[in-house]
Protein backbone atom coordinates (compact mmCIF):
# COMPACT_ATOMS: atom_id res chain seq x y z
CA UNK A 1 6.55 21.57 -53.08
CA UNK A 2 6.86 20.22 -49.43
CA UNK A 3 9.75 18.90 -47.99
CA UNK A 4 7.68 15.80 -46.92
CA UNK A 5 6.47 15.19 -50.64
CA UNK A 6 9.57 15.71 -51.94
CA UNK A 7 10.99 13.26 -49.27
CA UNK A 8 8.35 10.88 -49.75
CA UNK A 9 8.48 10.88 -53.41
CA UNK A 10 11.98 10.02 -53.25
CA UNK A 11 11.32 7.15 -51.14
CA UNK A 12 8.76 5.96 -54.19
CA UNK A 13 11.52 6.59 -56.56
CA UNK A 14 14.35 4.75 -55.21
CA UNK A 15 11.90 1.48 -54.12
CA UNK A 16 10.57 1.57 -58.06
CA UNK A 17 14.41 1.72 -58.66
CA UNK A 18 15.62 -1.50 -56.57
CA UNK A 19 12.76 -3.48 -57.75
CA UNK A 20 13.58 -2.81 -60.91
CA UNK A 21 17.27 -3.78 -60.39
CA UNK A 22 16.05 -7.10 -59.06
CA UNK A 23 14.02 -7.95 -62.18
CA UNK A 24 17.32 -7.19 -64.01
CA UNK A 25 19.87 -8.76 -61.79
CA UNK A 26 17.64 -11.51 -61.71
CA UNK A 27 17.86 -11.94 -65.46
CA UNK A 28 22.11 -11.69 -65.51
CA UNK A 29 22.25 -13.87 -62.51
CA UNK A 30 20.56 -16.77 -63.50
CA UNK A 31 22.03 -19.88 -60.87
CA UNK A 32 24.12 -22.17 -62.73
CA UNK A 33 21.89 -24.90 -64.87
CA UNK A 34 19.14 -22.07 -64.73
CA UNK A 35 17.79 -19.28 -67.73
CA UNK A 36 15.15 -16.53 -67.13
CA UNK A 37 12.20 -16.09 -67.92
CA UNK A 38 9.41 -13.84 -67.89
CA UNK A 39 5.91 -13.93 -69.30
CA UNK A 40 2.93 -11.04 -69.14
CA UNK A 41 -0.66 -12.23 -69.30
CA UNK A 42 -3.87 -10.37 -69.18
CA UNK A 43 -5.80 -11.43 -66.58
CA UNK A 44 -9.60 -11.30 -66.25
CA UNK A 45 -10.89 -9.90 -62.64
CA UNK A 46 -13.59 -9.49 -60.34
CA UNK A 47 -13.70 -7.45 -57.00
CA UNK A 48 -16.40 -8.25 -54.49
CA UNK A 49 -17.12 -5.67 -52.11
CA UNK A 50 -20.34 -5.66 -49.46
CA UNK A 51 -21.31 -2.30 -50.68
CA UNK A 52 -20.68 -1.63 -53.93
CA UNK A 53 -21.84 -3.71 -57.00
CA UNK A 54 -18.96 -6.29 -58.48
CA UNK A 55 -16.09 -4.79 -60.49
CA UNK A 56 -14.71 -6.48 -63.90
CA UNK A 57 -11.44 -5.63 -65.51
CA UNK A 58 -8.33 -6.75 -67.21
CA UNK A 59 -5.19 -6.61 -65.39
CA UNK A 60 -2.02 -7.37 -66.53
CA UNK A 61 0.15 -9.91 -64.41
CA UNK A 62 3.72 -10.38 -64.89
CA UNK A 63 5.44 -13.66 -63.89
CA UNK A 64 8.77 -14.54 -64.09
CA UNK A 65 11.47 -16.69 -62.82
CA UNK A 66 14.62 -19.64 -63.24
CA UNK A 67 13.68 -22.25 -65.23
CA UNK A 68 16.39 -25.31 -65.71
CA UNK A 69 18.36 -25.66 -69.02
CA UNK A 70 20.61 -28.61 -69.82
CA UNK A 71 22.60 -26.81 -72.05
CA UNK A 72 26.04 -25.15 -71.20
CA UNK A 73 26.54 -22.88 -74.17
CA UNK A 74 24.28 -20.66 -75.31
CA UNK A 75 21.19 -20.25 -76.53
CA UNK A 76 20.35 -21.85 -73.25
CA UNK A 77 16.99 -23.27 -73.60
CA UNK A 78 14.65 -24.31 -71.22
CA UNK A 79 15.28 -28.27 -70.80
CA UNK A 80 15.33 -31.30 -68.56
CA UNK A 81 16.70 -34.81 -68.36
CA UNK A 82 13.46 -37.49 -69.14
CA UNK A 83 11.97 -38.36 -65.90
CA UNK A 84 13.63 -35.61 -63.88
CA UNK A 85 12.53 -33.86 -60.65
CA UNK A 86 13.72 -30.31 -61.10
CA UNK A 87 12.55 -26.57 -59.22
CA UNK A 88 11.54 -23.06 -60.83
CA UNK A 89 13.63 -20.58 -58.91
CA UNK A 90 12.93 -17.17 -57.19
CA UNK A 91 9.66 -16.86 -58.82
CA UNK A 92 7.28 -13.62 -58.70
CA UNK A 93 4.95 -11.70 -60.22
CA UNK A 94 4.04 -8.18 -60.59
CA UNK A 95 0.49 -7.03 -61.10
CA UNK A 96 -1.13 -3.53 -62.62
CA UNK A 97 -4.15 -2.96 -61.25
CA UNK A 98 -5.79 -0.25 -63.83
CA UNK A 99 -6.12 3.57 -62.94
CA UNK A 100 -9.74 4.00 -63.54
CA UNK A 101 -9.92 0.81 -61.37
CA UNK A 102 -7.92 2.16 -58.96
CA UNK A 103 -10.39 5.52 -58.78
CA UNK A 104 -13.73 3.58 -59.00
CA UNK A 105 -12.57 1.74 -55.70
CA UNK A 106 -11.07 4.98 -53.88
CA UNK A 107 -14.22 7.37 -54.45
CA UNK A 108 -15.67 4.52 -51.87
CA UNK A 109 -13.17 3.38 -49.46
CA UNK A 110 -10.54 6.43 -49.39
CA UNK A 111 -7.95 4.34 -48.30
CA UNK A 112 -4.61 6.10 -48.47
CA UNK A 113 -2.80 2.87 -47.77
CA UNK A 114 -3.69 -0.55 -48.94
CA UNK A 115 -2.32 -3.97 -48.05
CA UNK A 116 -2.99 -7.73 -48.34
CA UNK A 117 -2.65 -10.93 -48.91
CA UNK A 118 -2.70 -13.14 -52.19
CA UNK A 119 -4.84 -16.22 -50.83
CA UNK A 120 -4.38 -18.18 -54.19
CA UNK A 121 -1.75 -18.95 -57.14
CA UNK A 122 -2.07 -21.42 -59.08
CA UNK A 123 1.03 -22.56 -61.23
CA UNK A 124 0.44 -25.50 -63.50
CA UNK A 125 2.60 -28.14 -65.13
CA UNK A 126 1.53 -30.80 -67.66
CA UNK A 127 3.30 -34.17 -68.80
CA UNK A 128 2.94 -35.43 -65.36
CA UNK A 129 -0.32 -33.13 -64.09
CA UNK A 130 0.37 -31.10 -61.12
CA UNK A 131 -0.79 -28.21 -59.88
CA UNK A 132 0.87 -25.73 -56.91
CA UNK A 133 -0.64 -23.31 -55.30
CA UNK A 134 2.19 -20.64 -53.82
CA UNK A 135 -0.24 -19.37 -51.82
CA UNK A 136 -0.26 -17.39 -49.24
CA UNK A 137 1.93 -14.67 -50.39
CA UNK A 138 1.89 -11.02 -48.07
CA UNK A 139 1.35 -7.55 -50.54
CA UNK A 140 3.25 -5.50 -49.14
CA UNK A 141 1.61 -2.09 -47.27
CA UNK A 142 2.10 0.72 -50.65
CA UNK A 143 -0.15 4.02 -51.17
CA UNK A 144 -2.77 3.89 -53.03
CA UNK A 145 -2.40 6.38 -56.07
CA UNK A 146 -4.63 9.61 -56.01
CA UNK A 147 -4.34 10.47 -59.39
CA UNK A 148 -5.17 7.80 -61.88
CA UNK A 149 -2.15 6.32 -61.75
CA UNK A 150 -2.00 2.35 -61.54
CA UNK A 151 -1.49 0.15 -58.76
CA UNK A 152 1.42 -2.05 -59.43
CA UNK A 153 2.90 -4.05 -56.94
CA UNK A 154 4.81 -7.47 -56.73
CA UNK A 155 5.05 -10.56 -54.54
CA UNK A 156 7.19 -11.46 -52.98
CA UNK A 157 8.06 -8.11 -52.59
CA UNK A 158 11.48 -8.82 -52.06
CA UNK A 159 13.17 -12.10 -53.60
CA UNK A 160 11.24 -15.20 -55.13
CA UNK A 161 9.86 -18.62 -53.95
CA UNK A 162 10.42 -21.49 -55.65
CA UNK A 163 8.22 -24.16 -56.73
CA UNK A 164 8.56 -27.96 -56.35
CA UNK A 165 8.86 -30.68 -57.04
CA UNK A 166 8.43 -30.60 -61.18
CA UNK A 167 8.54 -33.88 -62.49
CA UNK A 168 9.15 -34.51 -65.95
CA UNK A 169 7.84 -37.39 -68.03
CA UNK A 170 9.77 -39.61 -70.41
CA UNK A 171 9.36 -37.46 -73.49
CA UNK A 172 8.15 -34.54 -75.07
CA UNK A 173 7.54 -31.23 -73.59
CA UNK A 174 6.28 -29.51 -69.90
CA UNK A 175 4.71 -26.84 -70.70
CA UNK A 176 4.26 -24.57 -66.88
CA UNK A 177 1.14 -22.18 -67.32
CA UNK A 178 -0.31 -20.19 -64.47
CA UNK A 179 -3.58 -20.80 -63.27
CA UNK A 180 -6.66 -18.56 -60.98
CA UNK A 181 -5.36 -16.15 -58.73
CA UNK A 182 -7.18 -14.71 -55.27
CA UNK A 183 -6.18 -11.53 -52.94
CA UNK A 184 -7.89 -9.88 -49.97
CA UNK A 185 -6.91 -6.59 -49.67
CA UNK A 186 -7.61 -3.87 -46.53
CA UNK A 187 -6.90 -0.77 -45.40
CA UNK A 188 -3.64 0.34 -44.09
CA UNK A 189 -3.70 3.72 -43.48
CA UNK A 190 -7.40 5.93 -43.61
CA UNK A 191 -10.57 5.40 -45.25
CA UNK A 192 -13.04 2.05 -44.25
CA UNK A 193 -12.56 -0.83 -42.92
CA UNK A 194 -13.70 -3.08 -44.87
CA UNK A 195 -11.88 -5.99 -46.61
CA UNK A 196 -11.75 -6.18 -50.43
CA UNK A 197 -11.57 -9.52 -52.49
CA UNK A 198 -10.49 -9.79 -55.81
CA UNK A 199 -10.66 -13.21 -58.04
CA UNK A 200 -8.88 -13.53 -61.07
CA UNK A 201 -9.05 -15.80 -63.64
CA UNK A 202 -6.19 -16.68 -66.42
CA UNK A 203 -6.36 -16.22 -70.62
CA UNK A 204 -7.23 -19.24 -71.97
CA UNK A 205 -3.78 -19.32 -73.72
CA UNK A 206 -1.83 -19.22 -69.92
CA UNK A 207 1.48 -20.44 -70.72
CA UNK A 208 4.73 -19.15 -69.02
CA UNK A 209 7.12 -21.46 -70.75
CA UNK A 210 7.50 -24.51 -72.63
CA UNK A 211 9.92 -27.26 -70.99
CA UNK A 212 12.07 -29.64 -73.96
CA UNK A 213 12.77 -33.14 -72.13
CA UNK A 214 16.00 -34.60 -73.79
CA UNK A 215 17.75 -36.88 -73.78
């Protein structure tokens, strides 16, 4: 084994490691008046490419993020004051795009790097309707696997945005749900030149978390 594999798998191996420290201190560092949460959903997805016929598939997409509790002792649930304007907190999401995918695409472009952009994300709140779109949202340059490994990646890479403002009716429940999601993808390193779009669409059931209002 090369020096430069063993160097560059080490590189792959400690970024899988702090991005998977920042899911966790994320969870044990919820800001004060905040709990975590974190919600997978299978996605349904098409790519469009010039050359190549569409491709459908399921990916799973994993959101989380701070969601505001009134409560000070635990269990802390999610919960607002009635008529409220409140924030979700360093939200992302990480997204597994399948091996078999992942080798369909490559026999064709032989990119050995891939980047992009997410052009779309739809987060949605009901009581008071409102939608948000954190778009745009930079994917950060990653290799592309070689063998049949998935492609999992988050945005923001780094951190979380956060989304407002949430307003929260006089009674009841908010219940936040995620909504369609676009990227464009290219070439980073090798291979053509040729952009890639992918649209996904949610599960019917899309819901992230459910919102008390009290009192």
């Amino acid at each position: 084994m090369s020096k430069v594999f063993k160097s560059f798998m080490s590189m792959v191996i400690t970024a899988l490691l702090l991005a998977s420290l920042t899911v966790v201190a994320s969870a044990q560092n919820a800001p004060s008046g905040y709990v975590f949460i974190e919600e997978t959903l299978t996605y349904n997805c098409t790519i469009s490419l010039p050359i190549i016929p569409n491709i459908n598939f399921n990916m799973p997409l994993t959101i989380r993020g701070h969601v505001p509790t009134v409560y000070t002792e635990e269990p802390k649930e999610p919960s607002v004051r009635p008529n409220q304007d409140f924030k979700l907190l360093n939200t992302s999401a990480t997204a597994e795009v399948p091996g078999d995918i992942v080798e369909t695409l490559d026999g064709t472009l032989r990119w050995n790097y891939v980047q992009g952009t997410v052009t779309k994300f739809e987060v949605l709140s009901d009581n008071v309707p409102a939608l948000f779109d954190v778009a745009p949202l930079p994917i950060a340059s990653m290799p592309v696997p070689k063998d049949g490994s998935d492609l999992v990646f988050t945005v923001p890479a780094i951190g979380g945005i956060d989304i407002d403002p949430i307003i929260a009716g006089s009674s009841g429940v908010i219940n936040i749900s995620a909504g369609n999601v676009t990227a464009t993808f290219v070439t980073a390193g090798g291979g053509l030149p040729i952009p890639l779009t992918a649209n996904c669409q949610p599960p019917s059931n899309a819901n992230l978390v459910e919102i008390a209002i009290v009192p």
